[in-house]
Protein backbone atom coordinates (compact mmCIF):
# COMPACT_ATOMS: atom_id res chain seq x y z
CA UNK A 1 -9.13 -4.61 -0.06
CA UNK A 2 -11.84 -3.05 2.87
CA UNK A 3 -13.21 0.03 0.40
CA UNK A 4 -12.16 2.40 2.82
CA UNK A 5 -9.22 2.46 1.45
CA UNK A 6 -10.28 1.51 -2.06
CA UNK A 7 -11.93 5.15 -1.46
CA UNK A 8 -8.87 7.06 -0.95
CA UNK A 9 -7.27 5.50 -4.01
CA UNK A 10 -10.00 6.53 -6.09
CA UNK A 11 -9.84 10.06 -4.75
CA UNK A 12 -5.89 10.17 -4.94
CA UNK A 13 -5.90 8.78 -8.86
CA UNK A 14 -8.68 11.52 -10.02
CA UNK A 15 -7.06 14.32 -7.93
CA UNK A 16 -3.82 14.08 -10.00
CA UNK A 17 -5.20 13.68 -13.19
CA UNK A 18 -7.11 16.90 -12.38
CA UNK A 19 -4.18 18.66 -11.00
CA UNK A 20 -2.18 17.40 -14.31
CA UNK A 21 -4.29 17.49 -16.91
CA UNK A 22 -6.55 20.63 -15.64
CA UNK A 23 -10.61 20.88 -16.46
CA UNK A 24 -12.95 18.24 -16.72
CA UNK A 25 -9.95 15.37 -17.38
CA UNK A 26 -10.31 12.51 -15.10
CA UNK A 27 -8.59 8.82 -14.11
CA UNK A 28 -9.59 5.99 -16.72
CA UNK A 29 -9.59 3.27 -14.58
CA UNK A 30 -10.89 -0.41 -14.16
CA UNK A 31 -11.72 -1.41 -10.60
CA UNK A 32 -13.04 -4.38 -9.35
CA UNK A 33 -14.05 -4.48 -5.67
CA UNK A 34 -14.65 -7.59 -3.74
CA UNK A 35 -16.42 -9.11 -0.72
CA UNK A 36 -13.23 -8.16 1.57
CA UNK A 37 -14.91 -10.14 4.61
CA UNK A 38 -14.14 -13.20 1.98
CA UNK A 39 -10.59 -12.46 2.08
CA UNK A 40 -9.98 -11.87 5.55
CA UNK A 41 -11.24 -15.20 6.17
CA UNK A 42 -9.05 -16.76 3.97
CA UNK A 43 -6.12 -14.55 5.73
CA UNK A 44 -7.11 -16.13 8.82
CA UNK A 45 -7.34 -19.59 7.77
CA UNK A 46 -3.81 -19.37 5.91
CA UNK A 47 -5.03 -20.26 2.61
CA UNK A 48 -3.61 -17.91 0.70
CA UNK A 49 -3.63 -20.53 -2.35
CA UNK A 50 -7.03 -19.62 -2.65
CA UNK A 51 -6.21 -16.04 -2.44
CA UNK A 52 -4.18 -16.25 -4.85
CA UNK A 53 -6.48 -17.45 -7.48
CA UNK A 54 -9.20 -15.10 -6.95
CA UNK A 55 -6.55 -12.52 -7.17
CA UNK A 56 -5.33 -14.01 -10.56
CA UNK A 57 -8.06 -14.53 -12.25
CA UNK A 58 -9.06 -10.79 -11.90
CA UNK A 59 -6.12 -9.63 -12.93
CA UNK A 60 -7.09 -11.44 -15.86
CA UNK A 61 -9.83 -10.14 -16.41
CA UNK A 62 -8.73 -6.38 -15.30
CA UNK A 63 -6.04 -7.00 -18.14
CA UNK A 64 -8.39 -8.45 -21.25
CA UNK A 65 -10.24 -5.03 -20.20
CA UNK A 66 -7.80 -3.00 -21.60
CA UNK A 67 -5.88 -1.98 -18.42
CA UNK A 68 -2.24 -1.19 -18.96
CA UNK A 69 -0.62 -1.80 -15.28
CA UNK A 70 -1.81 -3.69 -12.67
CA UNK A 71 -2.32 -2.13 -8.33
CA UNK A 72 -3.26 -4.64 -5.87
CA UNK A 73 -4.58 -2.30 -3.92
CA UNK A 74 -3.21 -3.45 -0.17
CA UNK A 75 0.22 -4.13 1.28
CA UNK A 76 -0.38 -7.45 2.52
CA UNK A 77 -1.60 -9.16 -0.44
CA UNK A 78 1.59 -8.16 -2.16
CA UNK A 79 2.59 -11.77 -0.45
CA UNK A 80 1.04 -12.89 -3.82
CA UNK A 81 2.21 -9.72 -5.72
CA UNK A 82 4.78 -12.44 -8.09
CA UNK A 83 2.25 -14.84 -8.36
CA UNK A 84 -0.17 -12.33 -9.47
CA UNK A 85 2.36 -10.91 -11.78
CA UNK A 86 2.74 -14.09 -13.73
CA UNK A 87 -0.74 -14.38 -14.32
CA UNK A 88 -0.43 -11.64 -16.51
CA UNK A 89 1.60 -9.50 -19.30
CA UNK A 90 1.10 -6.06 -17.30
CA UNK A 91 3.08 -4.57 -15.30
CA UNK A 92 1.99 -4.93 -12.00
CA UNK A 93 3.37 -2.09 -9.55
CA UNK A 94 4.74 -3.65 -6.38
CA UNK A 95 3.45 -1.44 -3.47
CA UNK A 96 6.53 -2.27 -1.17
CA UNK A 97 8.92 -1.24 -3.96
CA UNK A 98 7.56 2.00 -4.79
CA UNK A 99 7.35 3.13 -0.95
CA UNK A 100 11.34 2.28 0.05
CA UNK A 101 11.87 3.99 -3.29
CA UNK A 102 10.71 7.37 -1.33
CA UNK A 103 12.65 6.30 1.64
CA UNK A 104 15.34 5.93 -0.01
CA UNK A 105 14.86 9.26 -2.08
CA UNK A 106 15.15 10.88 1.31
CA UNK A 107 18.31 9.36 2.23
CA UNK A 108 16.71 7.42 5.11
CA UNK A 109 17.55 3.93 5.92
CA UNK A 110 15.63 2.50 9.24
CA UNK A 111 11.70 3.26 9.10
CA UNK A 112 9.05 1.95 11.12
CA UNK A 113 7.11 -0.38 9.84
CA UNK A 114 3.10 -0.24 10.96
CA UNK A 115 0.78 -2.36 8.74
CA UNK A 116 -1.33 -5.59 9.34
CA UNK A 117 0.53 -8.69 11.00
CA UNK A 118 1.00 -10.80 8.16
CA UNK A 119 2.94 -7.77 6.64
CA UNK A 120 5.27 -6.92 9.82
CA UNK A 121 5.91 -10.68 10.86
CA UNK A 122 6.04 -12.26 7.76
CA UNK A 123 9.26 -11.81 5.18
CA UNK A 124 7.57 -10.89 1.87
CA UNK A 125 7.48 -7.38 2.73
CA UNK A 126 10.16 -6.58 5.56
CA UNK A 127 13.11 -8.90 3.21
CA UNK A 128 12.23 -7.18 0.35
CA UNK A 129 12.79 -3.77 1.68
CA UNK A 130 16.20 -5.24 3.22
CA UNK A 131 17.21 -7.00 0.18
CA UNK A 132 16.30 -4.81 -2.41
CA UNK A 133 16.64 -1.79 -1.28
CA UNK A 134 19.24 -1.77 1.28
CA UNK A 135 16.56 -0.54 4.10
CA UNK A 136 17.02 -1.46 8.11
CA UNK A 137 12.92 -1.88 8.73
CA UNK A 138 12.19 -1.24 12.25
CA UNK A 139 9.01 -3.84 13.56
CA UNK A 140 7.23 -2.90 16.51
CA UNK A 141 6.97 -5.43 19.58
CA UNK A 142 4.60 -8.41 19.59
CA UNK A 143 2.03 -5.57 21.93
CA UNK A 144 3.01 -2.99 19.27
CA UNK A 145 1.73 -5.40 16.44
CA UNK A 146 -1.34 -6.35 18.43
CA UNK A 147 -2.40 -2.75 18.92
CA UNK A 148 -1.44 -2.42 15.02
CA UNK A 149 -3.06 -5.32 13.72
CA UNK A 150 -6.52 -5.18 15.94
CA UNK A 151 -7.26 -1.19 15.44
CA UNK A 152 -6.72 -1.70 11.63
CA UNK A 153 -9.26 -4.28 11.24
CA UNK A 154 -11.71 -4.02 13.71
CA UNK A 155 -11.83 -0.37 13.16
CA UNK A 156 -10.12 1.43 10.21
CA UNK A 157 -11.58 -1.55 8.02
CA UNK A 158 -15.10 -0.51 9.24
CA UNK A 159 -14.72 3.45 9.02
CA UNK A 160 -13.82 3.54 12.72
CA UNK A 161 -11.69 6.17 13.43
CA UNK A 162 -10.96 7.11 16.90
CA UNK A 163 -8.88 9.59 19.14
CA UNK A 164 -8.14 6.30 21.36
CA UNK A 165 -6.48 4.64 18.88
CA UNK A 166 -4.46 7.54 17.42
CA UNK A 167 -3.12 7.93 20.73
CA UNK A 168 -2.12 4.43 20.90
CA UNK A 169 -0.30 4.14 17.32
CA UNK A 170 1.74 7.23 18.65
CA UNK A 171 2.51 5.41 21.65
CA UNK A 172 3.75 2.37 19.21
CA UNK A 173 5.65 5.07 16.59
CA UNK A 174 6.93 6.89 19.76
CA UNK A 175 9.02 3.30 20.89
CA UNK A 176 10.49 3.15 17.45
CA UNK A 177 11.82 6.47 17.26
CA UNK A 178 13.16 5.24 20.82
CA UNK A 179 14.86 2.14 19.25
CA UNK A 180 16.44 4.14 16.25
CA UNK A 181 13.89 4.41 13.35
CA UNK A 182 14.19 7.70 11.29
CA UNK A 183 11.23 7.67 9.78
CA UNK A 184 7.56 5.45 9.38
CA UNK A 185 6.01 4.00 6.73
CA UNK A 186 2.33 3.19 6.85
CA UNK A 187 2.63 -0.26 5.71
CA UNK A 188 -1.33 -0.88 5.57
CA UNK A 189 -3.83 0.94 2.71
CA UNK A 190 -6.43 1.96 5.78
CA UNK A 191 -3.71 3.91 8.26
CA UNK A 192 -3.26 7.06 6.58
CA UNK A 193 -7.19 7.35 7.58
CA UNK A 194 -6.05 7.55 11.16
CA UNK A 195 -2.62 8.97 11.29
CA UNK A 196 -0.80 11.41 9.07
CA UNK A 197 2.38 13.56 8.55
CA UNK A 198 0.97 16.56 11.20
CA UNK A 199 0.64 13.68 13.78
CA UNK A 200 4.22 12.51 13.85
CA UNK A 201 7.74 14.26 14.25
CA UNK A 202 9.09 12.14 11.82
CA UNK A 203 8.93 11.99 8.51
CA UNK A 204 5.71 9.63 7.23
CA UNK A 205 5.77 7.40 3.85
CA UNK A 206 1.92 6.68 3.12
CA UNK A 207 1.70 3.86 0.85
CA UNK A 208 -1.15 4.35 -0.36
CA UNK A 209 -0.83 7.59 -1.79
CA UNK A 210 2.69 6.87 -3.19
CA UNK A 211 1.03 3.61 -5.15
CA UNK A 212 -1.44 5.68 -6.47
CA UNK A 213 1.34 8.13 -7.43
CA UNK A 214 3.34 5.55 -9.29
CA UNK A 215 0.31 4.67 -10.70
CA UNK A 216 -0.56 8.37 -12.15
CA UNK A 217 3.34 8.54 -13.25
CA UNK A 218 3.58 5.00 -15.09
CA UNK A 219 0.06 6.13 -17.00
CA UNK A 220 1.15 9.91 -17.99
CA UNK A 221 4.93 8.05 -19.21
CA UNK A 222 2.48 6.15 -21.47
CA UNK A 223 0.29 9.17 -23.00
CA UNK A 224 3.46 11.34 -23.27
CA UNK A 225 3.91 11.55 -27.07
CA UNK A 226 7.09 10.19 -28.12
CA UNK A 227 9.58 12.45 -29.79
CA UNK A 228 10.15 11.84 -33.42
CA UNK A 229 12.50 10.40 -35.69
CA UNK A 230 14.93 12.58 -37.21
């Protein structure tokens, strides 16, 4: 949603088309960017109804524009990722799903969870990893989730990126590896700008980069020619 993030996508999609496809070759894409201050508000006030249609009708419209799957491209509006979905005949890839997937792939179970508030407190993300994949999500304390919460949007959201708060999401991942997590997903499009994989001694799930992945995989399934009849 903040185009911070929307930035990194961008960069991720093009980056593996160019690593795949070699030369000039680049990501066909259809993007539309909006007003995130707009959404945060709504966030905020709790109507996600409204979300929700703003979110749908895009879709829409990203769909009639010849677009052949669907990213919202943030974890917590995936709380409207089914509603979404049925607003269109795509197939919309669910950013929660495709980041246990890797978790799971690495035959870990319990990973820290760090991502906006709405995503850690509420159960469209943390009972989906439980009940569909099996996972043991650890959630950092109500502090933990503060510090979380506030350094994603009143800095990561505004291309704020600070020692301080490194130092302090280390301090958060540090008490989950204390209470048993193997591993830590960034749960939240904008964290990967702040903390990576040479930052942590455990092993780091970044979901934005694995959406955009899934993303680049589902598209190259589609251009792969199909093997003819006999």
């Amino acid at each position: 949603m903040s185009w911070e993030s929307t930035a990194v996508y961008y960069r991720r999609l093009n980056e593996q088309i160019r690593t795949r496809l070699g030369g000039l070759h680049s990501a066909d894409i259809l993007m539309r960017s909006i007003d995130f201050d707009a959404i945060v508000s709504l966030q905020k006030q709790g109507h996600w109804d409204e979300a929700c249609q703003i979110l749908a009708d895009i879709a829409r419209v990203l769909e009639q524009g010849g677009a052949s799957c669907l990213l919202i491209c943030t974890n917590t509006m995936h709380k409207l990722a089914d509603e979404v979905q049925q607003a269109v005949s795509i197939p919309l890839l669910h950013i929660a799903d495709v980041t246990a997937e890797a978790v799971k792939a690495e035959g870990l179970r319990r990973p820290l969870l760090l991502a906006t508030r709405y995503t850690m407190e509420q159960d469209f993300y943390v009972e989906r990893l439980r009940e569909r994949f099996g996972l043991d999500p650890v959630i950092p304390d109500a502090d933990g989730r503060t510090v979380i919460h506030d350094i994603i949007f009143d800095e990561l959201c505004q291309g704020i990126v600070s020692d301080a708060s490194r130092n302090l999401y280390l301090g958060v991942i540090g008490q989950g590896k204390a209470e048993g997590a193997d591993c830590v997903i960034l749960g939240c499009t904008e964290i990967g700008l702040l903390i990576g994989p040479e930052h942590i001694d455990l092993p780091v799930f970044d979901s934005t980069l694995l959406h955009a992945d899934a993303a680049i995989e589902f598209s190259m399934a589609k251009l792969a020619p199909r093997p003819r009849a006999a």
